[in-house]
Structures are given as C-alpha cells and as structure tokens.
Protein backbone atom coordinates (compact mmCIF):
# COMPACT_ATOMS: atom_id res chain seq x y z
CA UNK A 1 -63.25 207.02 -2.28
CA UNK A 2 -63.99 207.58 1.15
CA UNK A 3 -61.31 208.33 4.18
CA UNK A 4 -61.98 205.10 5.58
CA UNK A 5 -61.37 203.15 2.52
CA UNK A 6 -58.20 205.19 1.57
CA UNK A 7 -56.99 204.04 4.96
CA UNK A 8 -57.83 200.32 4.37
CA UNK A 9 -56.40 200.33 0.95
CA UNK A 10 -53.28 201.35 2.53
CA UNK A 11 -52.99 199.04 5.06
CA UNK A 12 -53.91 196.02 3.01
CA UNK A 13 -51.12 197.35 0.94
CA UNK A 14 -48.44 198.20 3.74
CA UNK A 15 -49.02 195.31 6.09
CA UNK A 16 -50.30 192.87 3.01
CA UNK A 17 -48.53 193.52 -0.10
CA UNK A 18 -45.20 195.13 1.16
CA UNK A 19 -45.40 192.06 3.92
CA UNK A 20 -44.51 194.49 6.58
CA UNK A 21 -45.59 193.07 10.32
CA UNK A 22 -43.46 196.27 11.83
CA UNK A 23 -46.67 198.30 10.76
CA UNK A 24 -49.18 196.15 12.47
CA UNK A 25 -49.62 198.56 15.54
CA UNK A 26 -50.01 202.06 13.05
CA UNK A 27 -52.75 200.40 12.06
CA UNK A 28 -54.45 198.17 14.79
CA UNK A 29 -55.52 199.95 17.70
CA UNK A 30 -54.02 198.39 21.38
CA UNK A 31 -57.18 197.11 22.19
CA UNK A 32 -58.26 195.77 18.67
CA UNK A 33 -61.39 192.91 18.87
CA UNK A 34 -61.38 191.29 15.49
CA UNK A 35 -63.69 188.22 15.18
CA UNK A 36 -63.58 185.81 12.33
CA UNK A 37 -60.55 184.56 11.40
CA UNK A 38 -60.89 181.88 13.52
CA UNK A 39 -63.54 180.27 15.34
CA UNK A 40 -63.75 181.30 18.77
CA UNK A 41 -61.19 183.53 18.93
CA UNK A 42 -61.20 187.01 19.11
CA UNK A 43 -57.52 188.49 17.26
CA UNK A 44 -55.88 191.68 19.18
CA UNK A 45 -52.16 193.16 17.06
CA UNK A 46 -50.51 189.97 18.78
CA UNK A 47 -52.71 187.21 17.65
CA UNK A 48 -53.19 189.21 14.23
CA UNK A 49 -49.42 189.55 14.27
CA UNK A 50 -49.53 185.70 14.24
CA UNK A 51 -51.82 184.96 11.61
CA UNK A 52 -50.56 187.57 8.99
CA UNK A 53 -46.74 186.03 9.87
CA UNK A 54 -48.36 182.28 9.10
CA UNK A 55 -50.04 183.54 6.02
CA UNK A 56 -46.96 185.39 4.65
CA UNK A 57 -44.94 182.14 5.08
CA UNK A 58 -47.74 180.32 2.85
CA UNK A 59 -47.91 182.95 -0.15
CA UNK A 60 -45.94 185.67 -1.67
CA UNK A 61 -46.37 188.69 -4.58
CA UNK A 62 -50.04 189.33 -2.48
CA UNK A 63 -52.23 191.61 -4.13
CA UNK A 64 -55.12 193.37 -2.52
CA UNK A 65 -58.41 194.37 -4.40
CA UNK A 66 -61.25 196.06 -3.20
CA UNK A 67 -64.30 194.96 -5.53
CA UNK A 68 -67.16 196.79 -3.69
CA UNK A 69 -67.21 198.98 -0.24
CA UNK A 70 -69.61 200.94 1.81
CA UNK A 71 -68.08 203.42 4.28
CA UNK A 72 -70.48 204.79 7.08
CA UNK A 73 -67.78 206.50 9.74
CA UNK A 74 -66.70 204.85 11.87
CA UNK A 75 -67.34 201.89 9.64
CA UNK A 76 -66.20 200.85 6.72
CA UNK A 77 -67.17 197.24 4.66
CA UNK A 78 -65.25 195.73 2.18
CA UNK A 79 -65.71 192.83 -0.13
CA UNK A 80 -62.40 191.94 -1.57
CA UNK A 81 -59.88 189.54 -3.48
CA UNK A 82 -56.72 188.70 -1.75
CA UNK A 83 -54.45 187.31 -4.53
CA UNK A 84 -50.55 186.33 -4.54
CA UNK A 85 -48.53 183.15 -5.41
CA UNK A 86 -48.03 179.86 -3.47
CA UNK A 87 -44.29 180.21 -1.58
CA UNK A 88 -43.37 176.29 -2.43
CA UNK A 89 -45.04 175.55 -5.58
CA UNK A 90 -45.52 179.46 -7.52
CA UNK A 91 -49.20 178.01 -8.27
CA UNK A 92 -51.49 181.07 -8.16
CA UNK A 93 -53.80 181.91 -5.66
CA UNK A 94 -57.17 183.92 -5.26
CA UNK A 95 -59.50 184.01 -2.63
CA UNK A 96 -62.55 186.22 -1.80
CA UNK A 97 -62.96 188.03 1.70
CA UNK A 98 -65.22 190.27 3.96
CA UNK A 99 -64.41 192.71 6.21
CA UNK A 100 -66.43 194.86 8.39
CA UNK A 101 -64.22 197.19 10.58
CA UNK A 102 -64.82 199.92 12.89
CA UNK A 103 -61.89 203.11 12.88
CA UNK A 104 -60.98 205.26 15.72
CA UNK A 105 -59.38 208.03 14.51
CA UNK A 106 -56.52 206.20 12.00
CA UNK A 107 -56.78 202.72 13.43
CA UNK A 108 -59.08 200.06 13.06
CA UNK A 109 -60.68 198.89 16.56
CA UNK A 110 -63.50 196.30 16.04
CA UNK A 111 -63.74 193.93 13.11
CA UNK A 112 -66.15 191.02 11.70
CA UNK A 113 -64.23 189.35 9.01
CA UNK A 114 -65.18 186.17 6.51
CA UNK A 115 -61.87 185.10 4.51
CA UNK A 116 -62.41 181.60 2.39
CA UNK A 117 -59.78 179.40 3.85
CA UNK A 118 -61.06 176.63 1.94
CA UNK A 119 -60.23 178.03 -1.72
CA UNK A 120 -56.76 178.64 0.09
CA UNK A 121 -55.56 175.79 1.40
CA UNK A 122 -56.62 173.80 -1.91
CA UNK A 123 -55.02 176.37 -3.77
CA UNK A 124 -52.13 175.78 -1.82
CA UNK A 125 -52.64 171.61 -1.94
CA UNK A 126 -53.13 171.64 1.47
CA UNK A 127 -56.31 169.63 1.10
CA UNK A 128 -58.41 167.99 -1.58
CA UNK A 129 -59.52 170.11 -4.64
CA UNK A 130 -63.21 170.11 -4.54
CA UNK A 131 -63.68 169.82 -0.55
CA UNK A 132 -66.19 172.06 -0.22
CA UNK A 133 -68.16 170.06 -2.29
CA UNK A 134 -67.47 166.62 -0.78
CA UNK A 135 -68.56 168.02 2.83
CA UNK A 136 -71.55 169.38 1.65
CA UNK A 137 -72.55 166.08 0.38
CA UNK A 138 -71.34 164.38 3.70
CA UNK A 139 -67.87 163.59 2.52
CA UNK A 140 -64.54 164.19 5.08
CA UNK A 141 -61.45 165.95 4.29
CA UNK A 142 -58.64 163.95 3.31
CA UNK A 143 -55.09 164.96 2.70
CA UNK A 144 -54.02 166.57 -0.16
C-alpha cells in the first residue's frame, strides 16, 4: 500500500466510519475543487461539509472498502464500496464509488468522483426499486 492510499483509507475511516465532520479540514485542503457529487457543482470543505452531514443523517455503521487502487503521486484512484445501515429502517446498504483525487502534501486538493446515488436512495426507499431500469427504457421516477 502506497502513502496516498494509507492516507485515503484513513480518512474514509475518520471522516466516514467514525462520522467525524470536525476532521473535514485535516483532510481537505482550503481550496479543495471536488467535482462529481453533484452536477454542476464543484464541492470545497463547506459544501463537502454539507453533503457528508446529509449522508450521515441517511445511514449509519458505514464501512469503507477499497476493492482496487492505483496511486501515481500526487494522485491516487480508488474504486470502492461504501457500505452501512439505513438510519430509519436498519435495511442494509451498499453502493459502489470512484474517486480520483489529487494530494498536496497530507490533503487532498482536486477530485473527480462517481458515487451511485441511485442504488442508494432505493436502498434507502427513497425511490422505486428497479429505477435505473425503468429510465433506461423511458420510464420516470415515481415515489417510493
């Protein structure tokens, strides 16, 4: 395992797993540019701040896994499973994700990521089981 990885691994696990927010900024330079997460917006620590607070309130016991990287300083690529528990209902959860981020020193400074919101918010009955399939045969979302 590479530096860059080790550092990942434990900030999926400090910020993700021990739901910490307080160590957003060890880990996320000032002037962070992550892309991804949602379209047309580009995340700095406040708006990431933000999203990992809304996720937290939507699942609980989150595990990280890293199932395959590539480390080339100062970047390092992960393919991943972020796993935990629904907070109303216990159901499980499991979802795959991509990131690509680049590290200054200890922090991360630039990222690309691809998370699959869908599989969550079915998981979490937010909307229909099966919706990725009924929009790619022209289908809309309905409630869950």
């Amino acid at each position: 395992m590479g530096k860059l990885e080790a550092l990942a691994r434990d900030f999926f696990t400090e910020v993700w797993e021990e739901e910490n927010a307080a160590a957003i900024p060890k880990w996320l330079g000032a002037n962070l540019e992550a892309k991804g997460v949602h379209k047309d917006v580009v995340f700095g620590p406040d708006e990431f701040a933000g999203f990992h607070a809304a996720l937290c309130e939507l699942v609980t016991d989150i595990r990280v896994t890293f199932v395959q990287s590539v480390e080339a300083a100062p970047w390092l690529s992960v393919c991943g499973q972020f796993e935990g528990a629904c907070r109303k209902t216990g159901a499980p959860i499991s979802i795959s994700f991509q990131s690509m981020a680049q590290f200054e020193g200890e922090q991360m400074v630039l990222g690309f990521n691809n998370i699959d919101f869908i599989g969550l918010f079915e998981q979490l009955g937010q909307i229909e089981p099966a919706a990725l399939d009924a929009l790619f045969t022209g289908g809309r979302l309905a409630r869950a």
